[in-house]
Protein backbone atom coordinates (compact mmCIF):
# COMPACT_ATOMS: atom_id res chain seq x y z
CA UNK A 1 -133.47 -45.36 70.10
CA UNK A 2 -136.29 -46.52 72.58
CA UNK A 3 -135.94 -49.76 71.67
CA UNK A 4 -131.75 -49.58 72.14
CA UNK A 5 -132.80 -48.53 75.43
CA UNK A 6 -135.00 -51.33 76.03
CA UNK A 7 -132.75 -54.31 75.00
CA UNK A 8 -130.01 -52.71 77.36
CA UNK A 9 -132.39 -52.26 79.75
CA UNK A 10 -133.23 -56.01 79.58
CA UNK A 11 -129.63 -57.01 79.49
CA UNK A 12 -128.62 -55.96 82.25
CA UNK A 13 -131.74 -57.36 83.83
CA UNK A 14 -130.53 -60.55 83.01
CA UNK A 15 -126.53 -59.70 84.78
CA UNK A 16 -125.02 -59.00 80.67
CA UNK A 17 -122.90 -55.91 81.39
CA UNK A 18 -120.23 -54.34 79.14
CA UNK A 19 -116.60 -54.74 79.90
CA UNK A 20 -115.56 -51.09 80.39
CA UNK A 21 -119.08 -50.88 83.08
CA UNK A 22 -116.84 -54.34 84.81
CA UNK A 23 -113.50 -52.70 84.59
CA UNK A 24 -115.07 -49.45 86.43
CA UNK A 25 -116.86 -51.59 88.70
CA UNK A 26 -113.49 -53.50 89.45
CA UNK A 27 -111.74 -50.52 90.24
CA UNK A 28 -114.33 -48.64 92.51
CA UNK A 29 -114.30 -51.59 94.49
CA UNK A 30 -110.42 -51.78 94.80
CA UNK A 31 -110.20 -48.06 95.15
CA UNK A 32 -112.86 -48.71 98.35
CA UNK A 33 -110.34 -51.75 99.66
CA UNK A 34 -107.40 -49.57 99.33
CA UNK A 35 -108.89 -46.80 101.32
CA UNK A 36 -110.04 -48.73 103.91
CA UNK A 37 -107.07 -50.67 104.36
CA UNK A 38 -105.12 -47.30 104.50
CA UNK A 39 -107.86 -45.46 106.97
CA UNK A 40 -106.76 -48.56 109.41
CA UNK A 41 -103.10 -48.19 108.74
CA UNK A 42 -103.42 -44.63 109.40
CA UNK A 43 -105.62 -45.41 112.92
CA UNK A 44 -102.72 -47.98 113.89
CA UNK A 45 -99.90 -45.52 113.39
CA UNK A 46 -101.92 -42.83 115.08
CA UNK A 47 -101.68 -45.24 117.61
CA UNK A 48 -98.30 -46.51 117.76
CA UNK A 49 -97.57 -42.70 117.70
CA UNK A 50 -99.37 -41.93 120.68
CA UNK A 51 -98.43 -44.71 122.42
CA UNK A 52 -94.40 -43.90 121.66
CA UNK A 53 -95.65 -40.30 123.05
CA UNK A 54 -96.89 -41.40 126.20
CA UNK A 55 -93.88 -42.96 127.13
CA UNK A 56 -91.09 -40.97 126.02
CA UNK A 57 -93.15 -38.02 128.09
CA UNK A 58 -92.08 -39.91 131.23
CA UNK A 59 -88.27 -40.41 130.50
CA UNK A 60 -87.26 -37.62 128.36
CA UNK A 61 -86.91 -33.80 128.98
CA UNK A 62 -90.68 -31.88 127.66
CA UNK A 63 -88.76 -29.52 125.09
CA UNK A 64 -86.32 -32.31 124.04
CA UNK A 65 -89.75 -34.27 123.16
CA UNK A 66 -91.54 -31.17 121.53
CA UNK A 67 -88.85 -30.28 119.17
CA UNK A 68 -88.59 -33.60 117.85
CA UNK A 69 -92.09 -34.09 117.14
CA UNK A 70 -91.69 -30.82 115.64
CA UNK A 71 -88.68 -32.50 113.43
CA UNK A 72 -90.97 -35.44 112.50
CA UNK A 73 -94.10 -33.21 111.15
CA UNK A 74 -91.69 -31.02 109.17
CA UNK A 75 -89.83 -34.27 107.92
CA UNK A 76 -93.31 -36.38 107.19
CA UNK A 77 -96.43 -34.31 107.43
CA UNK A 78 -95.68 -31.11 105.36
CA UNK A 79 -94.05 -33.61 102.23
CA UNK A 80 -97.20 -35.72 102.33
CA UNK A 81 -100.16 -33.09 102.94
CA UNK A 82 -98.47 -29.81 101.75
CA UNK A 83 -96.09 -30.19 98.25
CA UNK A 84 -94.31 -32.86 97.05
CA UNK A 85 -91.12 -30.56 96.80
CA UNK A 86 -90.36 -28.81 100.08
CA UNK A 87 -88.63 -26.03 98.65
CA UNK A 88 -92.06 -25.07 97.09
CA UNK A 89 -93.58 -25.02 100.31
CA UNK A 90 -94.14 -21.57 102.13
CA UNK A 91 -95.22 -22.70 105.25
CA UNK A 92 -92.41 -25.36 105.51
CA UNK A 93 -89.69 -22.48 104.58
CA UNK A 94 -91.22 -20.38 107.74
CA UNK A 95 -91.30 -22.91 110.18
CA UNK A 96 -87.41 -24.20 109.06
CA UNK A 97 -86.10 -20.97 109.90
CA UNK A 98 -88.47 -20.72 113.42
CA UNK A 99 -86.86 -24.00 114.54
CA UNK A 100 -82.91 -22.81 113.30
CA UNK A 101 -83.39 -19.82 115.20
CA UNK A 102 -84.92 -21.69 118.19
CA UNK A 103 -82.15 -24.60 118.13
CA UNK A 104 -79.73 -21.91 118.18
CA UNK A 105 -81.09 -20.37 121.70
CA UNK A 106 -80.87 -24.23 123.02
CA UNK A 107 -77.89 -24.40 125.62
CA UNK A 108 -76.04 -27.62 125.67
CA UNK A 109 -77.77 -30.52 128.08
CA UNK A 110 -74.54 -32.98 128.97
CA UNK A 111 -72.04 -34.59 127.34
CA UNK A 112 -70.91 -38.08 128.77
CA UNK A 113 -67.20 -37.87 130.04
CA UNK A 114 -65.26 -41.07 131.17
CA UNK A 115 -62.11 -39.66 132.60
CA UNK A 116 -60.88 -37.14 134.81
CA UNK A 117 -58.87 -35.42 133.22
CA UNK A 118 -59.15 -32.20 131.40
CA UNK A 119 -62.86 -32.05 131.99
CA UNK A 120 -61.92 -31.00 135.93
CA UNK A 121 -63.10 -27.76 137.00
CA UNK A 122 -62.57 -26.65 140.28
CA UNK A 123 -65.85 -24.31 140.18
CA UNK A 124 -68.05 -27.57 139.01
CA UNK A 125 -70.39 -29.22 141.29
CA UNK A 126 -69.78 -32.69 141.73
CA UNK A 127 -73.11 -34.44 142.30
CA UNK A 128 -73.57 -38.45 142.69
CA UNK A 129 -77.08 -39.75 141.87
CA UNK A 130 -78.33 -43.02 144.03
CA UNK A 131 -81.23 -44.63 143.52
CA UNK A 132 -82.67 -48.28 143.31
CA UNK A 133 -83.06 -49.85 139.55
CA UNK A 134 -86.53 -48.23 138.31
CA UNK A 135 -87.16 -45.28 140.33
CA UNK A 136 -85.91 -42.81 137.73
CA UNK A 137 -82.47 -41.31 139.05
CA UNK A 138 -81.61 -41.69 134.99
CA UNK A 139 -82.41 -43.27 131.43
CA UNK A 140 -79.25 -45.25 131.99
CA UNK A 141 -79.47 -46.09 135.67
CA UNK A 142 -79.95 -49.99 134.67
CA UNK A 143 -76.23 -49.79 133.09
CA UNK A 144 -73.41 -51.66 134.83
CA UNK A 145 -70.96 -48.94 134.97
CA UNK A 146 -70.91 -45.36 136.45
CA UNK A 147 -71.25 -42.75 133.83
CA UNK A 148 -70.11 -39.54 134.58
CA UNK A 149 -72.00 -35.98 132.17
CA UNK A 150 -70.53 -32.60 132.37
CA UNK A 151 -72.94 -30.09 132.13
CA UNK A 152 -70.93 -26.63 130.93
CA UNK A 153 -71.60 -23.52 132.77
CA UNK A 154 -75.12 -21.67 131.18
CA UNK A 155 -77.95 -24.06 132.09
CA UNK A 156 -77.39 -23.66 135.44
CA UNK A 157 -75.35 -21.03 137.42
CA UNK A 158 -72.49 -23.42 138.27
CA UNK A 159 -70.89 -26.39 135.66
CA UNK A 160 -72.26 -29.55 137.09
CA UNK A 161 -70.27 -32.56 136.91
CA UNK A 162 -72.80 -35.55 137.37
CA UNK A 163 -72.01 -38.77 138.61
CA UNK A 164 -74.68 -41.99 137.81
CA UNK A 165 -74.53 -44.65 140.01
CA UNK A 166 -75.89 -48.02 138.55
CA UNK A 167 -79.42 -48.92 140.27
CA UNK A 168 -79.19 -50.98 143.09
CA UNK A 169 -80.96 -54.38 144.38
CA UNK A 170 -79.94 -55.95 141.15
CA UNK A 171 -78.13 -58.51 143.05
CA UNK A 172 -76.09 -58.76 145.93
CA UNK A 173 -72.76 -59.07 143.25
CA UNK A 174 -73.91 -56.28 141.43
CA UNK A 175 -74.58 -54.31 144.49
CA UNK A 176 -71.14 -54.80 146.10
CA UNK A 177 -69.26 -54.40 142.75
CA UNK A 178 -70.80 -51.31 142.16
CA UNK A 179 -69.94 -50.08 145.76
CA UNK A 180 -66.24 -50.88 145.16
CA UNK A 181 -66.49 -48.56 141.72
CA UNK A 182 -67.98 -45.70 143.09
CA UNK A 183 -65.27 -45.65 145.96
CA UNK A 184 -62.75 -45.62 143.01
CA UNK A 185 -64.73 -43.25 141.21
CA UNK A 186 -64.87 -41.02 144.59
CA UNK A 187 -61.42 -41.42 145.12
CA UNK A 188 -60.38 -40.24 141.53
CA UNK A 189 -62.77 -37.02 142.24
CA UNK A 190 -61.57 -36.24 145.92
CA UNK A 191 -64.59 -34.90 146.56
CA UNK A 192 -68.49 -34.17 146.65
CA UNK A 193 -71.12 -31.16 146.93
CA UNK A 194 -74.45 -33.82 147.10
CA UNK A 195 -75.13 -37.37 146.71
CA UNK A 196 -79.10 -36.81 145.49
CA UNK A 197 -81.30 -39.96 146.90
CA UNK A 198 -83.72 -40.59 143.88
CA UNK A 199 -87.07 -42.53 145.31
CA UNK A 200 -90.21 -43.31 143.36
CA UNK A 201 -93.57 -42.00 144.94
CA UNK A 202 -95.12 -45.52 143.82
CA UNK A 203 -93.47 -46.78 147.02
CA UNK A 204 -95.72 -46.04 149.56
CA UNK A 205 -93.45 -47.20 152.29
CA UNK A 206 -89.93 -47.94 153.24
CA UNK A 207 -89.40 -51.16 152.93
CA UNK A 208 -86.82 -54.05 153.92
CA UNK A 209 -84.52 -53.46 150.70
CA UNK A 210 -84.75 -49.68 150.87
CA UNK A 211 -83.58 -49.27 154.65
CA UNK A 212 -80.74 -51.46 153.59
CA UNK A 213 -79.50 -49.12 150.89
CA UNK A 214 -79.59 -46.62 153.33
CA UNK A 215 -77.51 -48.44 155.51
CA UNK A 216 -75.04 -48.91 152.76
CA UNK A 217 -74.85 -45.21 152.26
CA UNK A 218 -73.97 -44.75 155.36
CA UNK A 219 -71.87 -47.34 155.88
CA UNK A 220 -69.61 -46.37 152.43
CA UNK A 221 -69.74 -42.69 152.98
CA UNK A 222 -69.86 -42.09 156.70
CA UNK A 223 -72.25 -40.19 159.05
CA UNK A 224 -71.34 -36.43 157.83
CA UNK A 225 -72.96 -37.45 154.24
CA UNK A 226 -76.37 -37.02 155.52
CA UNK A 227 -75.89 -33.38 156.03
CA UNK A 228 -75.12 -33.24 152.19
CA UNK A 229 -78.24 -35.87 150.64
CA UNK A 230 -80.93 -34.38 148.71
CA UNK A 231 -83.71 -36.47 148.34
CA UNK A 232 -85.69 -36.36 144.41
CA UNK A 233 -89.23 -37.75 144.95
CA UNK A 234 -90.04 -38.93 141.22
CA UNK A 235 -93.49 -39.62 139.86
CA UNK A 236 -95.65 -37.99 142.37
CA UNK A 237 -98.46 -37.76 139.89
CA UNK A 238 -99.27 -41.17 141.49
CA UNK A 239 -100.34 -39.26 144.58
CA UNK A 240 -103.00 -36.70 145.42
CA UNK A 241 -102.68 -32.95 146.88
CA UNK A 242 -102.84 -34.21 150.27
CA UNK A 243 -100.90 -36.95 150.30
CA UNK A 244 -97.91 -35.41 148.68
CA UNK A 245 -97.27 -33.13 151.63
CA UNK A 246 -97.41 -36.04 154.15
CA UNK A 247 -94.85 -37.94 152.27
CA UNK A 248 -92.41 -35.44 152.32
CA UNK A 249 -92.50 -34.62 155.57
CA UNK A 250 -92.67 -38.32 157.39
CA UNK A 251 -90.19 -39.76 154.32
CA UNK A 252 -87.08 -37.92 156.07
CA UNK A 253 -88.20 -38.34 159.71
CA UNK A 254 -88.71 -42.20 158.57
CA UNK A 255 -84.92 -42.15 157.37
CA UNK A 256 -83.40 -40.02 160.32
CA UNK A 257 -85.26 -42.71 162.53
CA UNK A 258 -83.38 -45.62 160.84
CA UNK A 259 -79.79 -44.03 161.03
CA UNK A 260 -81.06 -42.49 165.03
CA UNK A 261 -79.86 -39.06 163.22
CA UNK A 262 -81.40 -35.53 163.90
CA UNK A 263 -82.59 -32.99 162.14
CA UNK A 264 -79.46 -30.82 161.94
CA UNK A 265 -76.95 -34.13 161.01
CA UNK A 266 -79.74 -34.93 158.37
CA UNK A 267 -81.99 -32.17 157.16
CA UNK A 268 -82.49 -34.25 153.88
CA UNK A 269 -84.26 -31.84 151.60
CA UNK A 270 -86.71 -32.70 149.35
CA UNK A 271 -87.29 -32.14 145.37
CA UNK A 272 -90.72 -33.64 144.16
CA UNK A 273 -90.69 -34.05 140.23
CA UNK A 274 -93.19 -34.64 138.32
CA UNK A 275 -93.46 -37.37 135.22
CA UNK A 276 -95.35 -35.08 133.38
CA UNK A 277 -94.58 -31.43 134.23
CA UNK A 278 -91.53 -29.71 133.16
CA UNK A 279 -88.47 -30.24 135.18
CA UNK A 280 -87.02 -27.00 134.59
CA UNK A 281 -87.93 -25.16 137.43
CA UNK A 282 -87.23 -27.93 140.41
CA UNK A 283 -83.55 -28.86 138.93
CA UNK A 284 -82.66 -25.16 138.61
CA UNK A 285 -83.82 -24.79 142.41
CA UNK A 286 -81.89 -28.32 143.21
CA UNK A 287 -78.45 -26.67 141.55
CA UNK A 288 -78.50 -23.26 141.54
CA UNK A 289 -80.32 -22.60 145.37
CA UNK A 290 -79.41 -26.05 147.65
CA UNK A 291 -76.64 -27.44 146.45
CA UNK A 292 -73.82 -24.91 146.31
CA UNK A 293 -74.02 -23.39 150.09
CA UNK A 294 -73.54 -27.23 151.13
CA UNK A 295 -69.80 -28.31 152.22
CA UNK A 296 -67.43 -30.80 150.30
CA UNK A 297 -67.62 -33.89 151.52
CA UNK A 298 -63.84 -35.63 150.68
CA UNK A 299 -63.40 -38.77 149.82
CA UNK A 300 -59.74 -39.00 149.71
CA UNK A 301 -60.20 -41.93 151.67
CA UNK A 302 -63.31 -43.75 151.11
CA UNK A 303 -63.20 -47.13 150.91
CA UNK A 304 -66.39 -49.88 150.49
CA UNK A 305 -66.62 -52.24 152.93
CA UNK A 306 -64.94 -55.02 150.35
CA UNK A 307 -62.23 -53.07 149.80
CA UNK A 308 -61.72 -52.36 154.22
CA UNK A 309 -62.47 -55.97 154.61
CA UNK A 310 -59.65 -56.76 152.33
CA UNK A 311 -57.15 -54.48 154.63
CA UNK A 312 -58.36 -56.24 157.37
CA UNK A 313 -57.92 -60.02 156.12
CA UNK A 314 -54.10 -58.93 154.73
CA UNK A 315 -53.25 -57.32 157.65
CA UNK A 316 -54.49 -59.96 160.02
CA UNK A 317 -52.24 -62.27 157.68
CA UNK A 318 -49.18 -60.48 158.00
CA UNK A 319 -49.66 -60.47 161.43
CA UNK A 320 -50.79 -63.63 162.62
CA UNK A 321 -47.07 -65.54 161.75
CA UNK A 322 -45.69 -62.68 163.99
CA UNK A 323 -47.93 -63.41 166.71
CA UNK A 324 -47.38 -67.32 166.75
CA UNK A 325 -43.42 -66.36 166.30
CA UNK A 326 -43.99 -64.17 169.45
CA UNK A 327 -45.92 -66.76 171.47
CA UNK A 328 -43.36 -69.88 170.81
CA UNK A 329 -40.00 -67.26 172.05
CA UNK A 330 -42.33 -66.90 175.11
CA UNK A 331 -43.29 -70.15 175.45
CA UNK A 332 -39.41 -71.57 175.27
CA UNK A 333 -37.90 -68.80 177.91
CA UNK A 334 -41.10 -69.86 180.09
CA UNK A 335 -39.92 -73.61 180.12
CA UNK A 336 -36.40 -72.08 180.27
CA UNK A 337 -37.09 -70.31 183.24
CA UNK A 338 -38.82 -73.28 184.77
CA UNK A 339 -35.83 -75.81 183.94
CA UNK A 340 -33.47 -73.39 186.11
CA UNK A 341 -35.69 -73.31 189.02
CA UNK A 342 -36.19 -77.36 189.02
CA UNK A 343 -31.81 -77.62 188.85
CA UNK A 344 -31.94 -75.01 191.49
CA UNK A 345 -34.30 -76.99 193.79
């Protein structure tokens, strides 16, 4: 037996191994390959993951985000690291029936409406969001058309019927088409309770293509709008505690100094939001407290300045043939008159 022991012993000395010691060998060091390359997988989704996170945290709605994560672990995590079968699962039958009885508390956000027809309630609040392309008035704010979301009574104390105007400074095209659609769009609705000025804190001042949105505003809507703007301040993470109070006090006197507007034509209100704090509690205060003592503003007969410019050009048209008709009579009794005096001398 010693000497078994010894050959083998010399064997593999010399590299002579047995075939089932390779095959083992083999697989250990496939087994090791495979794990590593799945520990890295596994790092790189982690970080895809949290990456996805971060940035659907600044667009989308905190307990819109949380419940789908929630939807995603039930879906992936608890089949992979709890049972095979979910219906075997415990803690996966427990948490099902915590999220069915939480979706079922969930009040309806908004549901996109494109006409006006039955959708019109007379107790809605008819709100127009304006803001350039990229500060955040909406998701689909870089869209060419106006998208109008009805938001049934419940979330807030009034229906809200939303209108989204397309971002602005696109182009100069873009900018006047879309002023000619949201006169249309005004038109259709009669009237407004707020048109809700959406600017991004990252702008630390106001600049040459800001003051001339402003001057669009109030050149399409008119000097009584201003008592009805609410201005959103988006990401204002970007600044500190004392800065943030600064802002929103010189941001309005900065826009009142532009239009030569006081306080009391222009109070502009202001409604700082955070990227990553719940909304909530500001948009409640925006709806439910602000806008509803505020006046209608009708628009019965707004018109962009295309669409004014176009009256003018047809109606200098028609009457430019009437005024050279008018001038050649006068000019023909003038030598008429002067023939007669020349016979009469």
């Amino acid at each position: 037996m010693n000497k078994a022991w010894f050959l083998f012993g010399i064997l593999r000395w010399f590299g002579f191994e047995s075939s089932n010691e390779k095959q083992w060998i083999n697989k250990a060091e496939e087994a090791s390959i495979k794990r590593r390359k799945q520990i890295q997988a596994n790092k790189t989704e982690s970080k895809a993951l949290q990456e996805k996170y971060i940035n659907e945290m600044q667009t989308k709605n905190k307990d819109q985000l949380k419940e789908k994560l929630i939807d995603e672990m039930l879906t992936e995590c608890t089949y992979t690291f709890f049972f095979k079968k979910k219906k075997e699962c415990i803690f996966f039958k427990f948490f099902d029936l915590f999220l069915q009885k939480k979706k079922k508390k969930i009040t309806p956000t908004a549901q996109i409406i494109c006409t006006f027809g039955k959708e019109r309630n007379s107790n809605a609040l008819n709100i127009v969001l304006y803001g350039a392309t990229g500060d955040g008035d909406t998701s689909k704010s870089v869209t060419s058309k106006i998208e109008k979301f009805f938001i049934p009574e419940g979330l807030y104390k009034y229906p809200v019927s939303l209108l989204d105007q397309p971002g602005v400074f696109e182009s100069s095209e873009s900018d006047a088409k879309n002023s000619k659609n949201l006169s249309n769009y005004l038109r259709g609705i009669g009237y407004i309770h707020a048109l809700v000025l959406v600017i991004s804190c990252q702008n630390p001042r106001i600049d040459s293509k800001f003051q001339q949105m402003i001057k669009d505003i109030h050149a399409n809507f008119g000097k009584k709008v201003w008592e009805n703007v609410i201005i959103v301040l988006t990401k204002i993470d970007t600044l500190s505690s004392k800065d943030l109070p600064k802002r929103c006090t010189s941001l309005p006197d900065e826009i009142r100094k532009i239009l030569k507007l006081t306080k009391e034509e222009a109070p502009l209100p202001i409604i700082p939001l955070d990227n990553f704090a719940e909304y909530e509690q500001p948009v409640q205060r925006l709806v439910n407290e602000i806008v509803p003592p505020l006046k209608k503003i009708s628009f019965k007969d707004c018109y962009s300045p295309i669409e004014e410019l176009q009256v003018s050009v047809t109606a200098l048209f028609f009457f430019l043939p009437l005024f050279f008709l008018f001038a050649k009579k006068k000019k023909k009794k003038q030598n008429k008159t002067k023939q007669k005096i020349g016979k009469a001398h």
